[in-house]
Protein backbone atom coordinates (compact mmCIF):
# COMPACT_ATOMS: atom_id res chain seq x y z
CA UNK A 1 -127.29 206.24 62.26
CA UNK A 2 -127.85 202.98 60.18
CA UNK A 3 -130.80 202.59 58.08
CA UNK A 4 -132.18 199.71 56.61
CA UNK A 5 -132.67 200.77 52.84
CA UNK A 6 -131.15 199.07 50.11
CA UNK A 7 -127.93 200.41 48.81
CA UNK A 8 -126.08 199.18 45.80
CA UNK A 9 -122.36 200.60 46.05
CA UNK A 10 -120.49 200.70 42.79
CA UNK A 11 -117.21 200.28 43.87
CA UNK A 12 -114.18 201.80 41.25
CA UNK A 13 -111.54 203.54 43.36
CA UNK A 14 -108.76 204.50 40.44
CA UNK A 15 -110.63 205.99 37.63
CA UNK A 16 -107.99 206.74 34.34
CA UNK A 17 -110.01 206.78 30.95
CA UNK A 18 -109.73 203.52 29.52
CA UNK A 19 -112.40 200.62 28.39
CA UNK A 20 -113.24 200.32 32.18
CA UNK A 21 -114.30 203.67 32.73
CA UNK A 22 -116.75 204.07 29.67
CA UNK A 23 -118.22 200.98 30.85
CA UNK A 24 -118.93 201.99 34.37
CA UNK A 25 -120.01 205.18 33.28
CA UNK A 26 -122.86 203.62 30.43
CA UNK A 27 -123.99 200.36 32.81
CA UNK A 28 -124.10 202.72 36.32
CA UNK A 29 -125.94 205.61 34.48
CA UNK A 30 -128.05 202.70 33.13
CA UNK A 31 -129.22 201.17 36.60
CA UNK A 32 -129.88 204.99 37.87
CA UNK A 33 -133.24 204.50 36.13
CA UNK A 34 -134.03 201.10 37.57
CA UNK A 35 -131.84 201.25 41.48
CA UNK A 36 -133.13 203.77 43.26
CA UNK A 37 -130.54 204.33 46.34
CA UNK A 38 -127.35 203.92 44.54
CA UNK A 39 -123.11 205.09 45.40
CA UNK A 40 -120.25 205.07 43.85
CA UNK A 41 -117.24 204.83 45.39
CA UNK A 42 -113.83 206.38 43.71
CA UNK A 43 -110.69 207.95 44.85
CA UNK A 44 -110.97 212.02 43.01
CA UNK A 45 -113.59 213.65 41.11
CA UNK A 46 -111.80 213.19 37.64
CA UNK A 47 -114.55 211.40 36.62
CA UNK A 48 -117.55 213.17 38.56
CA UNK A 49 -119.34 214.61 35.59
CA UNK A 50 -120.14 211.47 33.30
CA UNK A 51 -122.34 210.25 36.02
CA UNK A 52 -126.25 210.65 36.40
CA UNK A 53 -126.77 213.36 39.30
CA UNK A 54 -129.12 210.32 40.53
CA UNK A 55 -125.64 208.51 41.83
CA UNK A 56 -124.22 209.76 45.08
CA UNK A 57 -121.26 209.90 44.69
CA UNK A 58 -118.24 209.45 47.48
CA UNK A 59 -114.43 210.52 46.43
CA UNK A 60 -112.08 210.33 49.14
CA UNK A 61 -110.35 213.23 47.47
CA UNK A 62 -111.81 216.63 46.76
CA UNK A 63 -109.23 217.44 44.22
CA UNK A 64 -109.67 216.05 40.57
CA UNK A 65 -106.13 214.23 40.75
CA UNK A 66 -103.80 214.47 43.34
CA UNK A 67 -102.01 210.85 43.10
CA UNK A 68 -101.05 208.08 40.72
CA UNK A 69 -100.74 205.09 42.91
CA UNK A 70 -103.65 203.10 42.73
CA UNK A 71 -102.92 201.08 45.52
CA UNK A 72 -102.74 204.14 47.66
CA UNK A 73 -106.66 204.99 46.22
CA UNK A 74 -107.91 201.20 46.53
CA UNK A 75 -106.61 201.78 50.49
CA UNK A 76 -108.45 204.71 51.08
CA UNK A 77 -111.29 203.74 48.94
CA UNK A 78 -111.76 200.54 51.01
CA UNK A 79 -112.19 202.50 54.40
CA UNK A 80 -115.15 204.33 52.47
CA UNK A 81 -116.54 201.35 51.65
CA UNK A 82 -116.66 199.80 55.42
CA UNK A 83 -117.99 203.42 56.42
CA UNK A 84 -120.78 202.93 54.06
CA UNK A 85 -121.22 199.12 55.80
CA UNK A 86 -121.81 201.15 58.97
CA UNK A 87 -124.43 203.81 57.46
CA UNK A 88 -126.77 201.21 55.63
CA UNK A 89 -127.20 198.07 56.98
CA UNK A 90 -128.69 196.49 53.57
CA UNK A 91 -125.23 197.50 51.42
CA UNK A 92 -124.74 195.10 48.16
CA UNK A 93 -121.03 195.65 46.53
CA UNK A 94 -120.70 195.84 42.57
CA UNK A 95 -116.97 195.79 42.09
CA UNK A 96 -115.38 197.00 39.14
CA UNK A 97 -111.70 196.95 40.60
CA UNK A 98 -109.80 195.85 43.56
CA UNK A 99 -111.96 192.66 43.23
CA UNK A 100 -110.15 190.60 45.94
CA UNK A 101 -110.10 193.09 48.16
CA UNK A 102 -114.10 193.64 48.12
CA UNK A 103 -114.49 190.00 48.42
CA UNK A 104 -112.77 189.46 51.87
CA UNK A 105 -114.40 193.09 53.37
CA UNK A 106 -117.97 191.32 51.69
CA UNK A 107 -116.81 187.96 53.95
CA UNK A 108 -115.75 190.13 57.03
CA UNK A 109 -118.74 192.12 56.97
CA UNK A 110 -121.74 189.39 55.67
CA UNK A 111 -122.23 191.29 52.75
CA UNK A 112 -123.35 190.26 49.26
CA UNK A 113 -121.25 191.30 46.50
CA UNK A 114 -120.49 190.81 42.26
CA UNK A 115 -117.57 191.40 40.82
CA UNK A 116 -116.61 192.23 37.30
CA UNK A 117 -113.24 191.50 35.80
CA UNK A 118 -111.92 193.45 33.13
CA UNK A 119 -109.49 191.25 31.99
CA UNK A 120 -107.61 187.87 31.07
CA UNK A 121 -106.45 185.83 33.75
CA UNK A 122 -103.30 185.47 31.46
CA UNK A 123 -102.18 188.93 32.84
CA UNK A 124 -102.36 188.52 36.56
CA UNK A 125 -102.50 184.99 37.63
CA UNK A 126 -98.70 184.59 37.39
CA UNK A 127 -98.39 184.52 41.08
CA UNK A 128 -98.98 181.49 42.57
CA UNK A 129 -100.61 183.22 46.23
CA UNK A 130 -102.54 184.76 43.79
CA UNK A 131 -103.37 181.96 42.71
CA UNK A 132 -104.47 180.04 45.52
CA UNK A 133 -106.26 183.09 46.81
CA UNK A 134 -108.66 183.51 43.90
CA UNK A 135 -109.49 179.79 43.67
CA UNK A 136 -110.95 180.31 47.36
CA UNK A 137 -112.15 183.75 47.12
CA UNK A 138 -113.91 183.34 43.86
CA UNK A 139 -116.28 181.46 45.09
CA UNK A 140 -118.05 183.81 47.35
CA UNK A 141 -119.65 186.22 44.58
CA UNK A 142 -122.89 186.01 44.10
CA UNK A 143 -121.49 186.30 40.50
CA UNK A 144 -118.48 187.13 38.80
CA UNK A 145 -119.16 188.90 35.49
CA UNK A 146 -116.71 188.75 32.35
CA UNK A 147 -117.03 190.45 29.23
CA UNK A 148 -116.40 187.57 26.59
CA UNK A 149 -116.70 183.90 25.62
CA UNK A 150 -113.56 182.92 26.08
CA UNK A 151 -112.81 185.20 29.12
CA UNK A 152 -115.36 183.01 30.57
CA UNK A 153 -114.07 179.80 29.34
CA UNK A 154 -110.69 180.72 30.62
CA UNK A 155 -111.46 182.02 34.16
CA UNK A 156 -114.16 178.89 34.49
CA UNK A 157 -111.45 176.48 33.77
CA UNK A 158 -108.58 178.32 35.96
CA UNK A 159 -110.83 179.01 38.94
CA UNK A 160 -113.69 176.09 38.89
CA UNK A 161 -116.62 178.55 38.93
CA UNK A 162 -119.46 179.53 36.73
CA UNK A 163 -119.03 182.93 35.99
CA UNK A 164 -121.44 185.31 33.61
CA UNK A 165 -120.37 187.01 30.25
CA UNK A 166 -122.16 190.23 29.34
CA UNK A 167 -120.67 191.91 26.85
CA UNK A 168 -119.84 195.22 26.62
CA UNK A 169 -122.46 197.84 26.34
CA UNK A 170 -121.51 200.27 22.76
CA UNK A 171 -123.00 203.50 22.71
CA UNK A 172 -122.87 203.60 18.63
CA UNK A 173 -124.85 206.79 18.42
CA UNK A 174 -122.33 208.92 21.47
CA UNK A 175 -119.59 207.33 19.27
CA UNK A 176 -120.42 208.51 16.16
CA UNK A 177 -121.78 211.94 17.07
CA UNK A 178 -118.43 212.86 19.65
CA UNK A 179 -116.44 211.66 15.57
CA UNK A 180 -118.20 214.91 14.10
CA UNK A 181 -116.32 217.05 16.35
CA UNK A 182 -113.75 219.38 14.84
CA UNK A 183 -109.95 218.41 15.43
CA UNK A 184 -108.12 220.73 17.13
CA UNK A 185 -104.61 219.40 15.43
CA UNK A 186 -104.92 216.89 13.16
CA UNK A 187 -101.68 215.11 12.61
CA UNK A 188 -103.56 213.59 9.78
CA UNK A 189 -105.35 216.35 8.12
CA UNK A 190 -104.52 216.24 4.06
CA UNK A 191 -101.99 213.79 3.56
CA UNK A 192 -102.10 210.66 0.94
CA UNK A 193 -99.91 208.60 3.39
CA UNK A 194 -101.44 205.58 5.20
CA UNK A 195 -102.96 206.76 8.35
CA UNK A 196 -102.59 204.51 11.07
CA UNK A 197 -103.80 205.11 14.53
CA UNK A 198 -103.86 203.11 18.34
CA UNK A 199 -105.28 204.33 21.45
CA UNK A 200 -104.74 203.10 24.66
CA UNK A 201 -102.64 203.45 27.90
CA UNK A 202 -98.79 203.46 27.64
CA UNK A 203 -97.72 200.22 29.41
CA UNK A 204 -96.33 196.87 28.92
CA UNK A 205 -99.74 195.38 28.65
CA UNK A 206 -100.09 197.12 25.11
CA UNK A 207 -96.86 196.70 23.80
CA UNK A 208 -96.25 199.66 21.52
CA UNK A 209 -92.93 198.55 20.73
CA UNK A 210 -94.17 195.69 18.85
CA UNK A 211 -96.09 198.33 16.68
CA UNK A 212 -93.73 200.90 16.57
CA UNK A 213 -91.16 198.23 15.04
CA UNK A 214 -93.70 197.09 12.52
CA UNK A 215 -94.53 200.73 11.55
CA UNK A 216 -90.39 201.41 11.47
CA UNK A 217 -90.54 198.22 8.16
CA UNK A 218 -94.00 199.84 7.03
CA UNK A 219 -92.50 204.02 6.64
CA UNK A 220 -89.03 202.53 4.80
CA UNK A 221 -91.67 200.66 1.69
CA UNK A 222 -94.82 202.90 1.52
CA UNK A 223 -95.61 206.55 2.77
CA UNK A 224 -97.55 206.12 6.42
CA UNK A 225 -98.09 208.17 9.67
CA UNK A 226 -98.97 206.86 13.15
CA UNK A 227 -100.62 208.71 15.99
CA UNK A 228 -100.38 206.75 19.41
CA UNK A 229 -102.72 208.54 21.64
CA UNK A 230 -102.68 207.81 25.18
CA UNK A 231 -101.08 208.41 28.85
CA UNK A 232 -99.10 206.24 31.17
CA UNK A 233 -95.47 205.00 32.20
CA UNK A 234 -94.25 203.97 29.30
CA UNK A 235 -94.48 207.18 27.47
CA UNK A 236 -90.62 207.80 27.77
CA UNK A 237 -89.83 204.59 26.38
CA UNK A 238 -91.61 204.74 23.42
CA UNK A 239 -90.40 208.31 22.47
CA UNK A 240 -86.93 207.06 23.16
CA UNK A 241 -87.75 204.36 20.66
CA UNK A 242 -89.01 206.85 18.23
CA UNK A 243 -85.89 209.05 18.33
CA UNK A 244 -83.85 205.97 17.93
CA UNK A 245 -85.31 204.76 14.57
CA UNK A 246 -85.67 208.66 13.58
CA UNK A 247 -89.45 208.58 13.25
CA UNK A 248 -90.55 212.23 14.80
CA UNK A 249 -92.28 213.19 11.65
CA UNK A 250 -94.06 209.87 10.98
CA UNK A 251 -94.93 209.14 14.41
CA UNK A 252 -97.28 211.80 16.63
CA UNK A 253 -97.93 210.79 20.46
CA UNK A 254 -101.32 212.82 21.28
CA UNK A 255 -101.72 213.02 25.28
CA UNK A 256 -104.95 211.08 26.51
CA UNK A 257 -108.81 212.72 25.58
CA UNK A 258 -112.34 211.95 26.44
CA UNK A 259 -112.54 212.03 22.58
CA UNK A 260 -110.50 210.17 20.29
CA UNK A 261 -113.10 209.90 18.12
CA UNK A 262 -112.78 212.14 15.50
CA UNK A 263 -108.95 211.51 15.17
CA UNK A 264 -110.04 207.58 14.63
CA UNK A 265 -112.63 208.64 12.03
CA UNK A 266 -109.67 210.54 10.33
CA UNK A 267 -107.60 207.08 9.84
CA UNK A 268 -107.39 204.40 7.42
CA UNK A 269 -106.49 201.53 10.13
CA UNK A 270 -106.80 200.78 13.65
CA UNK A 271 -103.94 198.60 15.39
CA UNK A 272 -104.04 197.38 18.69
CA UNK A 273 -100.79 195.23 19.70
CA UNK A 274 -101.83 194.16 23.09
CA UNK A 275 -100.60 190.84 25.22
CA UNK A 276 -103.86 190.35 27.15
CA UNK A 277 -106.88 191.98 26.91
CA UNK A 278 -110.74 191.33 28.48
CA UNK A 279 -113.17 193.09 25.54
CA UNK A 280 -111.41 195.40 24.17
CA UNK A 281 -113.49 198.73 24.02
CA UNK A 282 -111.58 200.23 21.15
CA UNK A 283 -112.02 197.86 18.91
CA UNK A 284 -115.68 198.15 18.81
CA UNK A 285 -115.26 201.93 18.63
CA UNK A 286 -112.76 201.72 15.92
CA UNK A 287 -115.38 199.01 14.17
CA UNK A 288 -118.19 201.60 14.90
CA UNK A 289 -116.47 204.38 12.74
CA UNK A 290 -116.04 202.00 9.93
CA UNK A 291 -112.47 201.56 10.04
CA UNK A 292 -110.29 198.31 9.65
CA UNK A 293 -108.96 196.82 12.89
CA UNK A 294 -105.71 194.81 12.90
CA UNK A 295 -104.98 193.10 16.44
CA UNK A 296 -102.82 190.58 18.30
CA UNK A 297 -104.67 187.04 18.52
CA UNK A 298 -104.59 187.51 22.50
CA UNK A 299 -106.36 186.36 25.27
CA UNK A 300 -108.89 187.33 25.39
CA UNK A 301 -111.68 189.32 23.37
CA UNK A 302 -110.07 190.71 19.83
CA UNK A 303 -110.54 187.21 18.38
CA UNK A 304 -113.70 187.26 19.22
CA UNK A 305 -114.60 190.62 18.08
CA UNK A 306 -113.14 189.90 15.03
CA UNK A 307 -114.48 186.50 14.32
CA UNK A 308 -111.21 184.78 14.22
CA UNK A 309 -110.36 187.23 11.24
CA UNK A 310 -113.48 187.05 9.10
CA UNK A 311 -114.15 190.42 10.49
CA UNK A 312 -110.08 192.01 10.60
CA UNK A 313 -106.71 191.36 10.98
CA UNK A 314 -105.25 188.72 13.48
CA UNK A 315 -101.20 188.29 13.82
CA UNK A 316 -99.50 186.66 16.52
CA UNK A 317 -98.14 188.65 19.65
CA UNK A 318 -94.87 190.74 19.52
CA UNK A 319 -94.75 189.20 15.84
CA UNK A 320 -93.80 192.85 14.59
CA UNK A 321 -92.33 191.16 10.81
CA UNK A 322 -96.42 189.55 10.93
CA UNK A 323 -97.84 193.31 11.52
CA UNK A 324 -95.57 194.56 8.79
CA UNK A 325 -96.85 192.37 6.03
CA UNK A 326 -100.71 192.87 6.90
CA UNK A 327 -100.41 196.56 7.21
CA UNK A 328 -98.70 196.74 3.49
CA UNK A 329 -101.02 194.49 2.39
CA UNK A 330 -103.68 196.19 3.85
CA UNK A 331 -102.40 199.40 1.84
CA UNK A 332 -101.73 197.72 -1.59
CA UNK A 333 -105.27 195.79 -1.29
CA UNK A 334 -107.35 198.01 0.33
CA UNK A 335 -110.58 196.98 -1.94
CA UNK A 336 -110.78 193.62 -0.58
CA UNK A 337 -110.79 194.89 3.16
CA UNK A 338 -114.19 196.41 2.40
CA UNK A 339 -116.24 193.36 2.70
CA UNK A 340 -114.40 192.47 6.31
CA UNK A 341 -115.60 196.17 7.40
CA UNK A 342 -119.09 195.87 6.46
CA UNK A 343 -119.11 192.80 8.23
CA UNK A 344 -117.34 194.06 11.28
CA UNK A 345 -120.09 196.74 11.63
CA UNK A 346 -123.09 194.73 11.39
CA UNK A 347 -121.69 192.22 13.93
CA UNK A 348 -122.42 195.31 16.49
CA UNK A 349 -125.44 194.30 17.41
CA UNK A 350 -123.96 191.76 19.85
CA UNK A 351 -122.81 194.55 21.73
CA UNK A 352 -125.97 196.83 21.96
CA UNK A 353 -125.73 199.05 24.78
CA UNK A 354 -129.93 198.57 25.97
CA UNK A 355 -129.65 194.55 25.40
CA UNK A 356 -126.19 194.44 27.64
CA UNK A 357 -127.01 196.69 30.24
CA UNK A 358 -130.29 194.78 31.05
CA UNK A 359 -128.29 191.69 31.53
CA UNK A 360 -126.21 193.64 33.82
CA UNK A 361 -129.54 194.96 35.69
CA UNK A 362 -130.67 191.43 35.81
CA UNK A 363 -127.40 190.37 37.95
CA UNK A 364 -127.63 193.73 40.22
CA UNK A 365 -131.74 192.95 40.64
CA UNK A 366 -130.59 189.36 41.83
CA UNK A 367 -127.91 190.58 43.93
CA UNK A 368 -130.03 193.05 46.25
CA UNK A 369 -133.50 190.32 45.61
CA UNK A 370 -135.44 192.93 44.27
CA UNK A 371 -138.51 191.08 42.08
């Protein structure tokens, strides 16, 4: 039977642990106080927990993780969506993933929707159907929502539309108290080396390669370890790499954890080596502990974060040699980094979890025309 209550469906079919998923799980828990009939859509329960009991939640799988391809869950996950057209005639769509796809079901079946994209355009708009496809699609939204300046700038200019940055909402306090938690094995408990650390998912997008080469120059002049923690298909590559250059003791690869935290709080430096981004979420966590971030210059987000270096370290991408020289200066000069941290952490404010999330209420409010 179809009512006539408004729904807001939160629409994230493949939930893995990254940037996206903390950010879904702060701004959703967030409008649970404010939206009173709300869903979210996702493939398995993986992810079930983190949200306020407030959110119904639909999985199409009872099991926490029974497959990898995310097309497979966006397919699947659609046909939940259209169900939940059928049940509740007033449905609004806030789409965290599978954006395109949302759009033409919102055209098919009259239905308002926002979208947010999670990052640059200068990782998936190679295709030229693509292409064409998001220049008419994009403009049915009643908002598309980026997460930085010049993700905005850049999807304004390649699309033609007006789209709305909210930053991301940092939970500074969750952050620092989940950093107090004990390590179970610290790769970098009592050691005077440099302790270097990246987290993030094993694929091309973050090009570990380009850090593990840097770090291969860096452990042949000064005494360093690295810990890449993270998951994905790359995993094999970058352990054959490691072999290769002879780097098991120097280099750790810690599997993926709700909490890498306290293992950040336990470094010296933060690298990220990425070749697109959107916001990245680490960065501010790594900022947030007090800890020096190096990153690639990429579209879009770390410049930003970092203030075009006032705040860290910027190097060209896959310029490994470039990586090299700021992490050994970074080692032989530490004193003079200590300004650009201070900095770095009182920046946060931009990001404040309360001041974000009410932007992002703002759009939902407008969306389902609720004064």
């Amino acid at each position: 039977m179809q009512t006539n209550k408004k729904k807001l469906v939160i629409f994230m079919p493949a939930m893995e642990g990254g940037g996206v998923e903390k950010n879904i799980v702060i701004i959703s828990n967030y409008l649970a106080k404010y939206i009173k009939n709300i869903e979210l859509i996702t493939y398995d329960r993986k992810f079930n927990n983190f949200f306020d009991k407030k959110i119904k939640i639909i999985n199409f799988s009872k099991k926490k993780n029974d497959i990898k391809n995310k097309y497979y869950k966006y397919f699947f996950c659609l046909l939940l969506l259209i169900k939940s057209f059928f049940q509740n005639k007033e449905t609004y769509i806030f789409a965290f993933q599978a954006n395109i796809y949302c759009i033409i079901l919102a055209i098919i079946f009259r239905k308002k929707i926002i979208t947010r994209s999670n990052s640059s355009p200068s990782g998936w708009n190679k295709n030229i159907l693509k292409n064409f496809l998001f220049k008419i699609l994009f403009k049915y939204p009643i908002k598309i929502i980026v997460n930085s300046k010049s993700f905005k700038n850049e999807i304004d200019k390649k699309f033609k539309i007006n789209s709305k940055m909210i930053y991301n909402p940092l939970n500074k306090k969750d952050i620092i108290l989940k950093s107090k938690q004990k390590i179970k094995n610290n790769f970098f408990k009592k050691t005077n080396k440099l302790k270097i650390i990246n987290v993030s998912r094993f694929t091309d997008q973050k090009d570990h390669i380009t850090l593990l080469k840097a770090f291969n120059i860096v452990s042949q002049k000064i005494p360093a370890k690295l810990l890449l923690i993270g998951y994905g298909s790359n995993k094999d590559k970058i352990k054959k790499y490691i072999n290769s250059k002879k780097l098991n003791e120097k280099v750790k690869i810690l599997k993926f954890t709700y909490n890498p935290y306290n293992y950040i709080k336990n470094s010296d430096l933060f690298v990220l080596t990425s070749l697109y981004e959107g916001l990245p979420n680490v960065i501010l966590e790594a900022i947030t502990l007090k800890k020096y971030v190096v990153s690639t210059n990429c579209p879009t987000g770390p410049s930003e974060i970092l203030q075009k270096g006032e705040f860290g370290s910027l190097f060209p991408i896959r310029n490994f040699k470039k990586l090299s020289k700021v992490i050994l200066d970074f080692y032989f000069f530490k004193k003079k980094y200590q300004i650009k941290i201070k900095k770095a952490y009182i920046s946060l404010n931009r990001f404040d979890k309360i001041k974000n999330c009410n932007l992002y209420l703002n759009e939902v409010k407008k969306l389902m025309e609720i004064i």
